[in-house]
N, C-alpha and C. Protein backbone atom coordinates (compact mmCIF):
# COMPACT_ATOMS: atom_id res chain seq x y z
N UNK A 1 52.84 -27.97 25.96
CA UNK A 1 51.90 -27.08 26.60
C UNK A 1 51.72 -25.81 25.77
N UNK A 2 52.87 -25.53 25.17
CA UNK A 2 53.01 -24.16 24.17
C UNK A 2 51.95 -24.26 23.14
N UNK A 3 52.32 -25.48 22.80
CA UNK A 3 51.17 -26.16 21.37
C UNK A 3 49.57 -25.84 21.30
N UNK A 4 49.45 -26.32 22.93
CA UNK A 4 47.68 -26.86 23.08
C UNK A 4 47.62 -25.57 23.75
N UNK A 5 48.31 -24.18 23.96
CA UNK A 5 47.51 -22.96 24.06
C UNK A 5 47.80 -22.29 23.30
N UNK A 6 48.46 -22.28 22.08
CA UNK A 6 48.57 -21.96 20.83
C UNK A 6 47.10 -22.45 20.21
N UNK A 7 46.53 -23.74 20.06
CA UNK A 7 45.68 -24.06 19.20
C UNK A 7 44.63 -23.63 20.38
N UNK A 8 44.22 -23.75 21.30
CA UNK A 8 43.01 -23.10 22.29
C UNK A 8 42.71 -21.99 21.75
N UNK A 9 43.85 -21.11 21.65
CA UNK A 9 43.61 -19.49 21.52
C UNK A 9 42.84 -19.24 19.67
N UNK A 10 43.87 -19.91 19.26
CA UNK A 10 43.43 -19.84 17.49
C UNK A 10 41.89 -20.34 17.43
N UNK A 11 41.28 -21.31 18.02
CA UNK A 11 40.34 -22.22 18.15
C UNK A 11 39.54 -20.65 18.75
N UNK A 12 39.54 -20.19 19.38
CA UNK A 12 38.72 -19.13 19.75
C UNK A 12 38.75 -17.99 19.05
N UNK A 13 39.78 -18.17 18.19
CA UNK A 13 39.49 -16.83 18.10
C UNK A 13 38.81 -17.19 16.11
N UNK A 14 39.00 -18.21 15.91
CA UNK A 14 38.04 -19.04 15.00
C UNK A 14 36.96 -18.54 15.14
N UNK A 15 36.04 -19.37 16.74
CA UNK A 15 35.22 -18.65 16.92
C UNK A 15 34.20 -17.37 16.89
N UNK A 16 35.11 -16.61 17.14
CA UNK A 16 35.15 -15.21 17.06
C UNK A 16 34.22 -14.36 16.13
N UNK A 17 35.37 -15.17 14.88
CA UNK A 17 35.40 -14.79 13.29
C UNK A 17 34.05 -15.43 13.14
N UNK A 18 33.74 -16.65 13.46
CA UNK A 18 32.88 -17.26 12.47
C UNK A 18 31.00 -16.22 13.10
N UNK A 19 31.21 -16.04 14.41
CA UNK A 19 30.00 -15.44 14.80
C UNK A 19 30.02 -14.08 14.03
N UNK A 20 30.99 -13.18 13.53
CA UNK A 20 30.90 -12.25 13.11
C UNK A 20 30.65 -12.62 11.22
N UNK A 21 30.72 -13.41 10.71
CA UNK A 21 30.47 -13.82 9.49
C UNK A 21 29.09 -14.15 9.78
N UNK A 22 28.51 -15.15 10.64
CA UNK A 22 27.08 -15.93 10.54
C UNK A 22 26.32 -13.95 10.53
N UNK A 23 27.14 -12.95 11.70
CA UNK A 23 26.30 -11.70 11.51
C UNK A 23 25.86 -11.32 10.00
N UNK A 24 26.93 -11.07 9.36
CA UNK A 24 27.23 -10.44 8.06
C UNK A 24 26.67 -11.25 7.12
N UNK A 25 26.12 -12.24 7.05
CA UNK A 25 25.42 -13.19 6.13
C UNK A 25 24.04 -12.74 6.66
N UNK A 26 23.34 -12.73 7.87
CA UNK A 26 22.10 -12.55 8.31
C UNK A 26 22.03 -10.87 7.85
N UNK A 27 22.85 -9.87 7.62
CA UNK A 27 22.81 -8.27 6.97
C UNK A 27 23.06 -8.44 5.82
N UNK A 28 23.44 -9.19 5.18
CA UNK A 28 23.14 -9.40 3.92
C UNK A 28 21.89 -9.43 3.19
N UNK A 29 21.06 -10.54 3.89
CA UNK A 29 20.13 -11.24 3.76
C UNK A 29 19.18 -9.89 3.69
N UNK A 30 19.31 -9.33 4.93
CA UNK A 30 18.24 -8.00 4.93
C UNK A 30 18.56 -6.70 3.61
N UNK A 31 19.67 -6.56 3.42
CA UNK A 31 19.80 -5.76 2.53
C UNK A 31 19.58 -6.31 1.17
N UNK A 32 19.41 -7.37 0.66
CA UNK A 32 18.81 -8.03 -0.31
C UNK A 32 17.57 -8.04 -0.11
N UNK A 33 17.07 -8.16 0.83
CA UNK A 33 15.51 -7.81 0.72
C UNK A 33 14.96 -5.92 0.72
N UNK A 34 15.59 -5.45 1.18
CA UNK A 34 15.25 -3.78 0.72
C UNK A 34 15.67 -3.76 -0.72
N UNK A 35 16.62 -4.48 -1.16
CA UNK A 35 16.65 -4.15 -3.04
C UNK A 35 15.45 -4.53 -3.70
N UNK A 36 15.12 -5.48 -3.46
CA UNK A 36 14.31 -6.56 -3.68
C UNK A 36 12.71 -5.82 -3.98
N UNK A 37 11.99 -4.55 -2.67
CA UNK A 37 10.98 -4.24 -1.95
C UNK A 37 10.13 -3.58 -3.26
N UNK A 38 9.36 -3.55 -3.36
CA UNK A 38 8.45 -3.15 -4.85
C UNK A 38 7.51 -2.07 -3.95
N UNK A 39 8.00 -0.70 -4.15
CA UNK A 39 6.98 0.22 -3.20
C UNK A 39 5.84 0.23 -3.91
N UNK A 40 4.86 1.11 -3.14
CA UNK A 40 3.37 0.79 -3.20
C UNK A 40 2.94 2.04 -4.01
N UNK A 41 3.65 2.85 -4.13
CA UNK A 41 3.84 4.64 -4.49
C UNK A 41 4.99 4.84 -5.61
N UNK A 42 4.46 5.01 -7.03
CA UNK A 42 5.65 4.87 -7.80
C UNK A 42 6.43 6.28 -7.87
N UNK A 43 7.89 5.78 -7.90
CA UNK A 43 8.50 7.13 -8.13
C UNK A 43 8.98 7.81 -8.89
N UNK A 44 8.45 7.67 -10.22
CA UNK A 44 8.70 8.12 -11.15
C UNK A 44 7.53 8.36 -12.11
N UNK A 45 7.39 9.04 -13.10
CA UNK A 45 6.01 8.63 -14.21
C UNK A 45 5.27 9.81 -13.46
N UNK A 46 4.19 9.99 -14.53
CA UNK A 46 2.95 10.79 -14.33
C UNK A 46 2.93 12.41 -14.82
N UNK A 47 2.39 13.15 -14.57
CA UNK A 47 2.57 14.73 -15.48
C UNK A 47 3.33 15.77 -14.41
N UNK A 48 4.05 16.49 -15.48
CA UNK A 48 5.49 17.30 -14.83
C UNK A 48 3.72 18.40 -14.05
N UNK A 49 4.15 19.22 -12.94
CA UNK A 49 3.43 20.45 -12.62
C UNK A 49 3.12 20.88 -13.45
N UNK A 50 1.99 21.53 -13.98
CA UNK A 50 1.95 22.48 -14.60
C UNK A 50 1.89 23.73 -14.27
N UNK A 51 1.77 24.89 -15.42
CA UNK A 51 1.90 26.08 -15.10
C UNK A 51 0.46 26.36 -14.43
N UNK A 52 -0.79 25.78 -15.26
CA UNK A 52 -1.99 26.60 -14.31
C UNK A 52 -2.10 25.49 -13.08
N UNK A 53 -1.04 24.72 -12.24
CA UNK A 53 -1.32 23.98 -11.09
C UNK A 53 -0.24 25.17 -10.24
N UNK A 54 0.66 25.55 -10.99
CA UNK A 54 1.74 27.08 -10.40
C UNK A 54 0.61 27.81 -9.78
N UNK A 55 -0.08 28.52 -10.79
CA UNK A 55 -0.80 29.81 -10.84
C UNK A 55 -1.70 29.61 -9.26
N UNK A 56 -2.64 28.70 -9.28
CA UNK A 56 -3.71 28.25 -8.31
C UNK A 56 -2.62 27.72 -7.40
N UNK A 57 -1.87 26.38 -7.15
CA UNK A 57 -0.68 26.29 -6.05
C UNK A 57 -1.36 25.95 -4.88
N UNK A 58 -2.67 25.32 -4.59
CA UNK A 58 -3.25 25.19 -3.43
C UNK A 58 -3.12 24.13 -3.08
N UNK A 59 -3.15 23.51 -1.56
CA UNK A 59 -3.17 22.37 -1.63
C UNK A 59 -4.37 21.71 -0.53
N UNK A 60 -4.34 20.69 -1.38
CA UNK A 60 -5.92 20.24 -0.87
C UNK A 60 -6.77 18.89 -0.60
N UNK A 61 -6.45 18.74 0.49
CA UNK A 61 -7.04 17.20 1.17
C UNK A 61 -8.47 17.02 1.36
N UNK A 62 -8.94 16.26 0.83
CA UNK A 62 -10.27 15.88 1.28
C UNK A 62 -11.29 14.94 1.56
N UNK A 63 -11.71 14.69 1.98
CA UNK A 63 -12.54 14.04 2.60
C UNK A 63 -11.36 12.65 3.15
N UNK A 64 -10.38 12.67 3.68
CA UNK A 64 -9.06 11.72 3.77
C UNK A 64 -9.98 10.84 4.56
N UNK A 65 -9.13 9.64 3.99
CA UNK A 65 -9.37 8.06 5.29
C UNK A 65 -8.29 7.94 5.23
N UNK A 66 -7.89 7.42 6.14
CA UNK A 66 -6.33 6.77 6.20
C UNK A 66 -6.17 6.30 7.68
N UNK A 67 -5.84 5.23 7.31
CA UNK A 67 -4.57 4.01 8.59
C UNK A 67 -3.53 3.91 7.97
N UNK A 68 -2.42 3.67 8.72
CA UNK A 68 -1.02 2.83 8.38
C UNK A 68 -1.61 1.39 7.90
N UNK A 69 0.00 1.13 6.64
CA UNK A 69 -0.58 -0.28 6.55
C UNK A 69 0.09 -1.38 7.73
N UNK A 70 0.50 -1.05 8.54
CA UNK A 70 1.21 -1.97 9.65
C UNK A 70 -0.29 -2.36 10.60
N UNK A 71 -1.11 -1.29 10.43
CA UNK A 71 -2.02 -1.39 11.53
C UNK A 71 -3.68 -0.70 10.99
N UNK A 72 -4.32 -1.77 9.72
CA UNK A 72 -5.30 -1.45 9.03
C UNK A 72 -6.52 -1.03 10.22
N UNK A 73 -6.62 -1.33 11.22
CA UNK A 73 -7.66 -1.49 12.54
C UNK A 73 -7.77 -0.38 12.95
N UNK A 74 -6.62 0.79 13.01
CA UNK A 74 -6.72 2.17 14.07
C UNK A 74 -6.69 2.96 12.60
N UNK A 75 -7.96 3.36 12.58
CA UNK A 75 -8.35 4.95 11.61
C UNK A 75 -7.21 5.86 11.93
N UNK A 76 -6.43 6.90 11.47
CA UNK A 76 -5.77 7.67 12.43
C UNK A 76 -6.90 8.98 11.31
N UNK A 77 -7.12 9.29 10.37
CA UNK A 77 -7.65 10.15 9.86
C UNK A 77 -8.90 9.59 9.28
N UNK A 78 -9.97 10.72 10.08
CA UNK A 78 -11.71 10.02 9.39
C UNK A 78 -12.36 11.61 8.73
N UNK A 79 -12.39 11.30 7.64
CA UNK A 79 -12.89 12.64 6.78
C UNK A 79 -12.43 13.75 7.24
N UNK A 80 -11.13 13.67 6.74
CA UNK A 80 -10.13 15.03 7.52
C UNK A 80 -10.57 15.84 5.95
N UNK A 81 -10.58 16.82 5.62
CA UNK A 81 -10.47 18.24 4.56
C UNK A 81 -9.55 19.44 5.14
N UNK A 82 -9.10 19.98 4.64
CA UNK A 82 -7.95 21.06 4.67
C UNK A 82 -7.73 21.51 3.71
N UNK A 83 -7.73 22.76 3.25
CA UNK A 83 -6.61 23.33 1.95
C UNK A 83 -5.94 24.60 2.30
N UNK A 84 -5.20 24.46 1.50
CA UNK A 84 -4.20 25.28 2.06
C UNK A 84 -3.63 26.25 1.28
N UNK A 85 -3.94 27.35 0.97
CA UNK A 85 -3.72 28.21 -0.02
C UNK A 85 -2.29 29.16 -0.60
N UNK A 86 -1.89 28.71 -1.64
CA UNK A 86 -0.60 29.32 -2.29
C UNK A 86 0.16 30.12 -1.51
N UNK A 87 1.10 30.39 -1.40
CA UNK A 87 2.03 31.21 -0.46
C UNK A 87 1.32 31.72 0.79
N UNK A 88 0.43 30.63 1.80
CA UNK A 88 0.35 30.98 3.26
C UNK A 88 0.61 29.57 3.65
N UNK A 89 1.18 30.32 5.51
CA UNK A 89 1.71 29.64 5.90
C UNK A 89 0.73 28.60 7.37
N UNK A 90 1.25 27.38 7.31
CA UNK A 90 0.18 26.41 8.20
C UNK A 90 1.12 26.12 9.25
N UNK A 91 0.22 25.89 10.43
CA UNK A 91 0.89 25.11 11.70
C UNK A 91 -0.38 24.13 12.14
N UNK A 92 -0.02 23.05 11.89
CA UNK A 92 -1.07 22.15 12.54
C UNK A 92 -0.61 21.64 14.02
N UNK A 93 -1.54 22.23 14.75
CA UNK A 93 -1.37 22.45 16.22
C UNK A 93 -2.63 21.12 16.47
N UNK A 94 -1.86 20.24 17.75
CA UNK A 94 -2.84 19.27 18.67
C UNK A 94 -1.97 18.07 19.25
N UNK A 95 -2.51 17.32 19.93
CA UNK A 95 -2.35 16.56 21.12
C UNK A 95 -1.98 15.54 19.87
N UNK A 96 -0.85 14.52 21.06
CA UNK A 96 0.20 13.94 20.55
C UNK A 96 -1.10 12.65 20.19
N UNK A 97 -0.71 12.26 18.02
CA UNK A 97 -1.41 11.26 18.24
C UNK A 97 -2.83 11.63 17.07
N UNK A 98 -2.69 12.67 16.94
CA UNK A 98 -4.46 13.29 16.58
C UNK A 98 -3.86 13.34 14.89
N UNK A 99 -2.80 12.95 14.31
CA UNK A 99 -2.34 12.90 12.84
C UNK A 99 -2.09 13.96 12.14
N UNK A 100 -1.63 15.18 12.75
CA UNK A 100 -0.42 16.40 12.17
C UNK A 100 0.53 15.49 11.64
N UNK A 101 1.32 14.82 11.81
CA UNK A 101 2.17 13.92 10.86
C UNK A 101 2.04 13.37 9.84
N UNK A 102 0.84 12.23 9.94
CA UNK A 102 0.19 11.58 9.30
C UNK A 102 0.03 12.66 7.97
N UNK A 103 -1.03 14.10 8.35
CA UNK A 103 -1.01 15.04 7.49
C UNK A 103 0.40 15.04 6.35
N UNK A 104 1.00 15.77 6.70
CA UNK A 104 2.51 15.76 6.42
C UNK A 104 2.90 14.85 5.76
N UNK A 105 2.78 13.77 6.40
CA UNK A 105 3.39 12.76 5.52
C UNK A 105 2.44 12.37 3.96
N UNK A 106 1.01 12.31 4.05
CA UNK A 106 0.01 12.43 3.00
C UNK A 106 0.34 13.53 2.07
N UNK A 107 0.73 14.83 2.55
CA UNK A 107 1.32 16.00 1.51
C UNK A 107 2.37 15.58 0.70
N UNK A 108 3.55 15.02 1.36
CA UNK A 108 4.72 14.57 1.08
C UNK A 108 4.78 13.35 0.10
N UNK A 109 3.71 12.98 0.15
CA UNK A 109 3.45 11.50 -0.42
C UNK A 109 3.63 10.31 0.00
N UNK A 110 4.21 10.10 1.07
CA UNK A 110 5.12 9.10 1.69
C UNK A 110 4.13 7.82 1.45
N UNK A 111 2.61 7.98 1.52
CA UNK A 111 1.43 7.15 1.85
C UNK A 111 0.15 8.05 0.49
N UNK A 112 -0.72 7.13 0.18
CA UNK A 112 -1.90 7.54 -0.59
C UNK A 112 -2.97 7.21 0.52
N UNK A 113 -3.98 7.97 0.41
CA UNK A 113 -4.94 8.17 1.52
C UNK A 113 -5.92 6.64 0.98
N UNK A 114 -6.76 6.01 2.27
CA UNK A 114 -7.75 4.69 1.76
C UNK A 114 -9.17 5.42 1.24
N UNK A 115 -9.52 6.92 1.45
CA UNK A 115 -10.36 7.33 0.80
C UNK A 115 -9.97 8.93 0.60
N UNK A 116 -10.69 9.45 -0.29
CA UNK A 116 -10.51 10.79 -0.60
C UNK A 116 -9.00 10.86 -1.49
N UNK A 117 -8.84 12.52 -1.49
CA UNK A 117 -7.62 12.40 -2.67
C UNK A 117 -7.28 13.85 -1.57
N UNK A 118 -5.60 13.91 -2.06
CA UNK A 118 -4.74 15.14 -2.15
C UNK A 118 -4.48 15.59 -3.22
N UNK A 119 -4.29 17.28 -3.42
CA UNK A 119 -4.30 17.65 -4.69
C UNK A 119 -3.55 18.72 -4.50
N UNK A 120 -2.85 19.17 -5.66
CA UNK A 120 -1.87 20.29 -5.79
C UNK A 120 -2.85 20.87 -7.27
N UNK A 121 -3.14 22.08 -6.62
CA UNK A 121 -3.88 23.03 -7.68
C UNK A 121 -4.96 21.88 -8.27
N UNK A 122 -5.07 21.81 -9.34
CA UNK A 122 -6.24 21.24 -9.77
C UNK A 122 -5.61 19.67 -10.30
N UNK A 123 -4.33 18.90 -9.46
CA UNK A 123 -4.13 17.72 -10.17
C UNK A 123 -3.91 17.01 -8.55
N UNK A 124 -4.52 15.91 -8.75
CA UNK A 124 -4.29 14.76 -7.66
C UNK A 124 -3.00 14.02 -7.91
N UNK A 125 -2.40 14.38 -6.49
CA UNK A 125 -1.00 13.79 -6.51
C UNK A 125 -0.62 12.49 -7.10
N UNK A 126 -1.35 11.63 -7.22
CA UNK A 126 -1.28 10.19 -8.03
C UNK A 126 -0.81 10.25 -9.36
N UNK A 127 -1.77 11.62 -10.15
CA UNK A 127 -1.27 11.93 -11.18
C UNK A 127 -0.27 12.73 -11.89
N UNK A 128 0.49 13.51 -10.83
CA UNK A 128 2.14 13.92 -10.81
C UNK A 128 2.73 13.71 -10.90
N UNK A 129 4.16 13.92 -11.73
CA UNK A 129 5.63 13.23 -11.25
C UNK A 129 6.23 13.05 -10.08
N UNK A 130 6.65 12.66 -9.60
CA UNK A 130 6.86 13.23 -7.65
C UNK A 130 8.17 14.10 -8.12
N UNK A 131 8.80 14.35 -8.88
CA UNK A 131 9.74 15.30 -8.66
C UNK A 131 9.24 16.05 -8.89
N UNK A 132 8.81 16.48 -10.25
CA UNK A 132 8.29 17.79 -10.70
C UNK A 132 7.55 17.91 -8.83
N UNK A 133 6.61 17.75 -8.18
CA UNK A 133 5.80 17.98 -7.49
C UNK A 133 6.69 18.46 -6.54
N UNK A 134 7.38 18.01 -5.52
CA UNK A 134 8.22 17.55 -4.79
C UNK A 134 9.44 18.78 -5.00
N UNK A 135 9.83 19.23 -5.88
CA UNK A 135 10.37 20.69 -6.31
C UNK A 135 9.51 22.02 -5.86
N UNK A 136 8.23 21.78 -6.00
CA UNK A 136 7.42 23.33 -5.85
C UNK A 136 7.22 22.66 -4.16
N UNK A 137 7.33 22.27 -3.55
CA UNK A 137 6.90 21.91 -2.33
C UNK A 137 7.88 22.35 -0.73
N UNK A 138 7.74 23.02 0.04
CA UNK A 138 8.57 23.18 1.21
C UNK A 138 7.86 23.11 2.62
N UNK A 139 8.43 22.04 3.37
CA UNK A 139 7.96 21.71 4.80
C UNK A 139 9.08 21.98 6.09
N UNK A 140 8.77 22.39 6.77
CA UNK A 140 9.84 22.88 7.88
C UNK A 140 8.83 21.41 9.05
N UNK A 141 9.88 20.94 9.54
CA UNK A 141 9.74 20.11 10.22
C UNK A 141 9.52 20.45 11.81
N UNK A 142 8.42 19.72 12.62
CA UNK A 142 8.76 20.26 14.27
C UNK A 142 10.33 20.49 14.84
N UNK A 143 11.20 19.58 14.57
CA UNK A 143 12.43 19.67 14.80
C UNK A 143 13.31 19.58 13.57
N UNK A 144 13.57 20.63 12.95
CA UNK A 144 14.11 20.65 11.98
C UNK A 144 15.65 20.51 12.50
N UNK A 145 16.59 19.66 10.78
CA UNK A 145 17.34 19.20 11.03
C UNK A 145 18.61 20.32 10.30
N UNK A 146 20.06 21.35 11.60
CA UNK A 146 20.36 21.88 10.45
C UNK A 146 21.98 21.81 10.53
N UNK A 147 22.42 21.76 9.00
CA UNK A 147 23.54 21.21 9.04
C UNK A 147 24.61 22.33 9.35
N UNK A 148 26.22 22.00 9.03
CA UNK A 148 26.96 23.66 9.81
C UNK A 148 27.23 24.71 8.83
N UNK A 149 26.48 24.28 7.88
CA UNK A 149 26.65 25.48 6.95
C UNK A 149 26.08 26.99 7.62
N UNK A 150 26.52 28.34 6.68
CA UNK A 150 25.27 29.25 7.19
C UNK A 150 23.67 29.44 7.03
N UNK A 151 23.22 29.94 7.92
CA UNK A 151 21.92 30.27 7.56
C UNK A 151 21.49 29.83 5.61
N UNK A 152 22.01 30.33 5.41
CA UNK A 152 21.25 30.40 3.52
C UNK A 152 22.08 28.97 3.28
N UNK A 153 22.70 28.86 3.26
CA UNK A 153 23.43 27.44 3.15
C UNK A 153 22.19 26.09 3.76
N UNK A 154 21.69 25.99 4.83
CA UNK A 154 20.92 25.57 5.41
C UNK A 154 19.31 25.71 4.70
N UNK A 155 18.98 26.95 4.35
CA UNK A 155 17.31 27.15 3.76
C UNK A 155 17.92 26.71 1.97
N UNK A 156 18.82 27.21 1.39
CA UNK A 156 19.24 26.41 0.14
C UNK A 156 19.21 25.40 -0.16
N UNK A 157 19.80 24.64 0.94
CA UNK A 157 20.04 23.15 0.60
C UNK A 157 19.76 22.44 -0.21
N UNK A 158 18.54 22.14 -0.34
CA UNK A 158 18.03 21.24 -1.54
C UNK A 158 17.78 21.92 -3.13
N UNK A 159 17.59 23.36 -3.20
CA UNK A 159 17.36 23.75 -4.28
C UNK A 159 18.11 23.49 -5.19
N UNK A 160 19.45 23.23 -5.11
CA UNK A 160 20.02 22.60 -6.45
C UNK A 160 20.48 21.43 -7.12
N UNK A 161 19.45 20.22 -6.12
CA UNK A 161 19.72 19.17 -6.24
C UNK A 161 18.47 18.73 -7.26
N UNK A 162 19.18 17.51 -8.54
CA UNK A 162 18.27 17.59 -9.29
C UNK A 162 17.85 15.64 -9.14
């Protein structure tokens, strides 16, 4: 009797193991496919900032089209324009949905617009390095995220990361 609940228990707990392996093979699988993913937005290449894109420093959307590519059908931006001029500051204020994000995220680069261009001083972001770019650039988020450093520790943060 000792035997056959000796091997019951092992037999389960076999079990156990093997559902937690079939997991770890199926997270595998996914993390081989994010290595794998060929983005659509390269991240590297193109011209450092320049000094007369410093000087001017504006930034400038125009005539934007843009959908997500998950969902080519819902426009979220139809001939949006904005610029935004060198050391002032923006709040894009509106109802949940109307593409203040979307914005943001088009500045940021995250996405290239389906019509029109974004531009930093007189160069369209396509044709930037994203670091060089991505260095002269600062966004404070609706809910910004802050860590336990102090104050300056917190607005520093990224400046000395290369």
């Amino acid at each position: 009797m000792f035997y056959m609940f000796t091997f019951v228990m092992n037999f389960a707990n076999f079990a156990g193991m093997l559902t937690s392996v079939t997991a770890s093979l199926g997270n595998a699988a996914v993390i081989a496919k994010i290595y794998q993913y060929e983005p659509s937005i390269e991240i590297s290449g193109g011209e450092d900032v320049t000094s007369e894109s410093l000087d001017d420093g504006r930034i400038q959307l125009s005539n934007i089209k843009f959908s997500y590519p998950t969902k080519m059908d819902i426009k979220v931006l139809k001939d949006v324009s904005i610029t935004v001029d060198k050391n002032k500051t923006v709040a894009l204020v509106g109802s949940s949905g109307c593409g203040k994000s979307t914005i943001i995220q088009l500045v940021e680069r995250f996405y290239d617009p389906l019509q029109g261009s974004v531009a930093y001083g007189k160069q369209i972001l396509p044709d930037l390095e994203p670091k060089s770019y991505k260095k002269h650039l600062a966004i404070v988020q609706q809910e910004p995220i802050l860590f336990s450093g102090s104050i300056r520790d917190n607005i520093t943060y990224g400046l000395s990361a290369d």
